[in-house]
C-alpha atoms as a PDB file:
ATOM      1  CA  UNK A   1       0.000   0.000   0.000  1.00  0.00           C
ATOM      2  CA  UNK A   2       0.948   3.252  -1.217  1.00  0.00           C
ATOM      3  CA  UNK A   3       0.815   6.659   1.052  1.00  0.00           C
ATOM      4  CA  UNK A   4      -1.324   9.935  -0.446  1.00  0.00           C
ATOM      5  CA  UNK A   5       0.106  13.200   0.448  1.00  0.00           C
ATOM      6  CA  UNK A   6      -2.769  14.282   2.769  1.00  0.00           C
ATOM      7  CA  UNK A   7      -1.863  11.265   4.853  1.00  0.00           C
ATOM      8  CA  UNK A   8       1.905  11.892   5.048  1.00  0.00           C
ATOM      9  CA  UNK A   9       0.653  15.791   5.701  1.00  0.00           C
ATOM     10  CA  UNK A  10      -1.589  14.248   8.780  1.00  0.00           C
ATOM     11  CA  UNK A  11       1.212  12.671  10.152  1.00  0.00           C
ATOM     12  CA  UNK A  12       3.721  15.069   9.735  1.00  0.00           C
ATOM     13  CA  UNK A  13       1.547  17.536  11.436  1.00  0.00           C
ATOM     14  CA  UNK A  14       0.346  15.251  14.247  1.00  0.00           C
ATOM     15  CA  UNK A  15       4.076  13.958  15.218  1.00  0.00           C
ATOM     16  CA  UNK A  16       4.428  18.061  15.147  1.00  0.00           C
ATOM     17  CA  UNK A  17       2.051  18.129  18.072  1.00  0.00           C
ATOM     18  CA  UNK A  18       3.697  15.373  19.753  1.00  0.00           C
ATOM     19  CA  UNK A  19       7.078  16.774  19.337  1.00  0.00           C
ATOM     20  CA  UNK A  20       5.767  20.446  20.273  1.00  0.00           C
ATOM     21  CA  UNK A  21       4.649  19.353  24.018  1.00  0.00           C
ATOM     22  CA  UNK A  22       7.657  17.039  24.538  1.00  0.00           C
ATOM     23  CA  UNK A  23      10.166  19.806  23.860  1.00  0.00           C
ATOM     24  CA  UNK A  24       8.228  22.725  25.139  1.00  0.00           C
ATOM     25  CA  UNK A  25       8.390  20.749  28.911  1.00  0.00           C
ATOM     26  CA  UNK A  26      11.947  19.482  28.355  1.00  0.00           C
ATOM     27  CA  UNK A  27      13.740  23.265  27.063  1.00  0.00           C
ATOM     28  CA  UNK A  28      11.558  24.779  30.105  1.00  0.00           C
ATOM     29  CA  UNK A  29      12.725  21.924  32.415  1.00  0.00           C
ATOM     30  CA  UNK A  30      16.807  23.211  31.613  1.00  0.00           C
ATOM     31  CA  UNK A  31      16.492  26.930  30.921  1.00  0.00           C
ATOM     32  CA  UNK A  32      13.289  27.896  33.059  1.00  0.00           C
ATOM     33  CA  UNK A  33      12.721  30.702  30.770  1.00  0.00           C
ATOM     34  CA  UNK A  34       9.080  31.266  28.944  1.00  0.00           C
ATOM     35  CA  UNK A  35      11.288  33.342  26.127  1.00  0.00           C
ATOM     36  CA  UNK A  36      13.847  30.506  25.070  1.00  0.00           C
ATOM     37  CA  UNK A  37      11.572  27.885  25.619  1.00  0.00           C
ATOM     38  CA  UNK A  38       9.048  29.666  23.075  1.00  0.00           C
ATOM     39  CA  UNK A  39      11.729  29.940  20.339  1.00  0.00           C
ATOM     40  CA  UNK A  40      13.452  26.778  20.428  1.00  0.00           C
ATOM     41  CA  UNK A  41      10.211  25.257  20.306  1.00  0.00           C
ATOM     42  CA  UNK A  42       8.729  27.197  17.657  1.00  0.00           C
ATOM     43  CA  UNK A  43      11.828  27.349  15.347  1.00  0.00           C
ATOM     44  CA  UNK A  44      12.321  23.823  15.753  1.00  0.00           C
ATOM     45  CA  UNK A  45       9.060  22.725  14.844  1.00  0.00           C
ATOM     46  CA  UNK A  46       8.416  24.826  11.818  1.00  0.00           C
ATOM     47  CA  UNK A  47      11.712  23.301  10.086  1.00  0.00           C
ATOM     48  CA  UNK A  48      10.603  19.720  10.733  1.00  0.00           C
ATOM     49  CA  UNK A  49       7.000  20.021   9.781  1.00  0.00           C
ATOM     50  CA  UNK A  50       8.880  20.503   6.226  1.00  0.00           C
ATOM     51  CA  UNK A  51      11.627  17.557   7.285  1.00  0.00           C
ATOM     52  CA  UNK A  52       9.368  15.088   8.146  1.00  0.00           C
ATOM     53  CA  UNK A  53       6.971  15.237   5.121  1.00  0.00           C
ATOM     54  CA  UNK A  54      10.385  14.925   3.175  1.00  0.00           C
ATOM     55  CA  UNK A  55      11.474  12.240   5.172  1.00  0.00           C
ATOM     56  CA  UNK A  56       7.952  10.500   4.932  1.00  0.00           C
ATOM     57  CA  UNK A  57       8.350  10.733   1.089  1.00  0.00           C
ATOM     58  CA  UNK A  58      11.726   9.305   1.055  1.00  0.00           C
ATOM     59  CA  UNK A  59      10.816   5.950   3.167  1.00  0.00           C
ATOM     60  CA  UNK A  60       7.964   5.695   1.179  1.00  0.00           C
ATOM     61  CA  UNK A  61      10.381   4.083  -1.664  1.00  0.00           C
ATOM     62  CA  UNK A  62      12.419   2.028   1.010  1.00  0.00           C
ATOM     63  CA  UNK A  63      10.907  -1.425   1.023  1.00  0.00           C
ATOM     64  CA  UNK A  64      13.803  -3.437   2.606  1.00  0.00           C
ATOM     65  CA  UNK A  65      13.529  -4.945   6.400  1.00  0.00           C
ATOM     66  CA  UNK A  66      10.620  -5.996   8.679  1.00  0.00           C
ATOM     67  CA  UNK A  67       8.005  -2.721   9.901  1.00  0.00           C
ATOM     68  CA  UNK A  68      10.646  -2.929  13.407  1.00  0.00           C
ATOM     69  CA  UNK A  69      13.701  -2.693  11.483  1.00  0.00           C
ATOM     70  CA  UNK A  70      12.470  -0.053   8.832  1.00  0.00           C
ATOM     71  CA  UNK A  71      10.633   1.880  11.747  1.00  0.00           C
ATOM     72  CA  UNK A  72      14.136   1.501  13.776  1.00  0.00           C
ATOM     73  CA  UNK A  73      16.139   3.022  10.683  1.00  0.00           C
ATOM     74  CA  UNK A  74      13.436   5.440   9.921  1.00  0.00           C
ATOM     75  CA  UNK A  75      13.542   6.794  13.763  1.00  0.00           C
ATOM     76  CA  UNK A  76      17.728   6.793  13.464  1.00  0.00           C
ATOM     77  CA  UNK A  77      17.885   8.970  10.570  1.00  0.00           C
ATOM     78  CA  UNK A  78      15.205  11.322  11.446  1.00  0.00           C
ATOM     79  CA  UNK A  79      15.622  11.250  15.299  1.00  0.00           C
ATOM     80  CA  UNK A  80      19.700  11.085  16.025  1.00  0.00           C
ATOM     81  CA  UNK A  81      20.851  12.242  12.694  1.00  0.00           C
ATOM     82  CA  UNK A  82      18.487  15.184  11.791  1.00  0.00           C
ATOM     83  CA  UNK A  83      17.115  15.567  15.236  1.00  0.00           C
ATOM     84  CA  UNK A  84      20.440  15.803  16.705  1.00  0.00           C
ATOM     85  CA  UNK A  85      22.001  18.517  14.591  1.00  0.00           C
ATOM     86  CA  UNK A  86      19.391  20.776  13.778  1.00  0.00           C
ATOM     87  CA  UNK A  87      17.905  21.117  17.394  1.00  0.00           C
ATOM     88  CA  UNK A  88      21.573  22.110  18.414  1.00  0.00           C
ATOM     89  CA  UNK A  89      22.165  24.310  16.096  1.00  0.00           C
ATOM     90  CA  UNK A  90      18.996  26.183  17.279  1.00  0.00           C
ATOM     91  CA  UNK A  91      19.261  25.846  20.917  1.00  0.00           C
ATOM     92  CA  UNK A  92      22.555  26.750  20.961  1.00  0.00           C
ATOM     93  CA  UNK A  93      21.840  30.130  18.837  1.00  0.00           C
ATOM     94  CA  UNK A  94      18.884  30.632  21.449  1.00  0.00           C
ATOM     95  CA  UNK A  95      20.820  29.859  24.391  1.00  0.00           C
ATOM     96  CA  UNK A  96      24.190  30.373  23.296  1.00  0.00           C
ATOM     97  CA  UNK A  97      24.579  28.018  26.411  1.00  0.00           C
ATOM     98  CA  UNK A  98      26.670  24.610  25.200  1.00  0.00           C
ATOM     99  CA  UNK A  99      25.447  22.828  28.463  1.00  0.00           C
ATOM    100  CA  UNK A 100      21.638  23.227  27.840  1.00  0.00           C
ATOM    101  CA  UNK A 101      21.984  22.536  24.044  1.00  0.00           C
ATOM    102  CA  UNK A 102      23.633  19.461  25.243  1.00  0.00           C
ATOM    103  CA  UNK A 103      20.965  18.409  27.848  1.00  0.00           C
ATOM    104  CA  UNK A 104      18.249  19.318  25.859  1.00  0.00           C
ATOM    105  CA  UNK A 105      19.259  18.070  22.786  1.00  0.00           C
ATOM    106  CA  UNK A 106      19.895  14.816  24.381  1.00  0.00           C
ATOM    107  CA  UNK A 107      16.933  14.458  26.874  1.00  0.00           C
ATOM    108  CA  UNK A 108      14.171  15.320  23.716  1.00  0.00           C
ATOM    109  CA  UNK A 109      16.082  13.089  21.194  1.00  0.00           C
ATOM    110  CA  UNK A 110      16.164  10.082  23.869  1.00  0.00           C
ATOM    111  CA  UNK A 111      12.370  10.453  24.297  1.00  0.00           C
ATOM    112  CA  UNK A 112      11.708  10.912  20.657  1.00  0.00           C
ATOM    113  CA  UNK A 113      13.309   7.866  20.021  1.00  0.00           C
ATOM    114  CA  UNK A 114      10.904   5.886  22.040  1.00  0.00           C
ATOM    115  CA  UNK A 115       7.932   7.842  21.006  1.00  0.00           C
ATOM    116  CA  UNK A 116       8.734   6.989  17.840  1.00  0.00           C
ATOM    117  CA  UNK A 117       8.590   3.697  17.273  1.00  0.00           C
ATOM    118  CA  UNK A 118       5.221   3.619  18.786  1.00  0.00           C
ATOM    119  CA  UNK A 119       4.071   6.133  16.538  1.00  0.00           C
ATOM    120  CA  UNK A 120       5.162   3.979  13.519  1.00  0.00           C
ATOM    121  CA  UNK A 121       3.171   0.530  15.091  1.00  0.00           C
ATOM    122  CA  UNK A 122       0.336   2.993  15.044  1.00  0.00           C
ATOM    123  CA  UNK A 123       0.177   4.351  12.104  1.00  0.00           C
ATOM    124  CA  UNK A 124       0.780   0.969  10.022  1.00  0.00           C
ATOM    125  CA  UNK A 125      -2.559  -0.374  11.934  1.00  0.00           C
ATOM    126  CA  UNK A 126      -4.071   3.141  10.291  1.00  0.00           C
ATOM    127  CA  UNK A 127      -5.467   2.532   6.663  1.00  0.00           C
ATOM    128  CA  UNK A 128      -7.024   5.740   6.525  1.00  0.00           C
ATOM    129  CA  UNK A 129      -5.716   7.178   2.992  1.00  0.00           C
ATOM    130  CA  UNK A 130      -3.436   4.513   1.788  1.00  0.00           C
ATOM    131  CA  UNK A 131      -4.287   3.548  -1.459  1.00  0.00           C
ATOM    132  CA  UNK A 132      -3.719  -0.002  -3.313  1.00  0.00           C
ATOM    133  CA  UNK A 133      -0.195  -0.508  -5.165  1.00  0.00           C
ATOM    134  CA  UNK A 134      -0.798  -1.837  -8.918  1.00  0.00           C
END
């Protein structure tokens, strides 16, 4: 089965949300300020909404491995690579703090990675706006 846009749109915007709450309480757990947790979180989010569609579109044509191994690759690229390096780059221009782009950095990525394996399981059960392959 075969992915439409709108449903690689839905996702993308609904692991937004997710993502959104989970670093909005871990940046205001290390830096306790409104201001730089507000930024990071916002700057961060509106360059992966356009990341993750991209990176949905790409897996779509990567057929190797069981769900658990492609979900497992999927989550390493997109979590640890991506994640990783862009969210430091823009915590530590927010911050300009090396120890709270560290900790923060670290602390979302680690729970992302669990959160998103689960959100893959869930979304395969999900048929809504998959379409036959021919």
């Amino acid at each position: 089965m075969q992915e439409t846009h709108i449903r690689s749109s839905s996702k993308s915007i609904i692991w937004r949300i997710v993502g959104i709450f989970i670093l909005g309480i871990v940046t205001y757990v290390y830096t306790r300020r409104w201001v730089h947790t507000g930024l990071i979180t916002f700057i961060h989010h509106a360059v992966f909404l356009l990341v993750f569609y991209i990176h949905e579109r790409i897996w779509l044509n990567i057929k190797w491995g069981s769900l658990l191994q492609r979900s497992i690759f999927k989550m390493f690229t997109y979590e640890t690579l991506c994640g990783n390096i862009i969210l430091g780059i823009i915590t530590y221009a927010v911050t300009g703090n090396a120890r709270q782009m560290t900790a923060i950095t670290l602390t979302y990525i680690g729970i992302k990675h669990l959160v998103y394996v689960w959100n893959e399981f869930i979304w395969d059960k999900i048929k809504w706006h998959k379409v036959e392959d021919f």
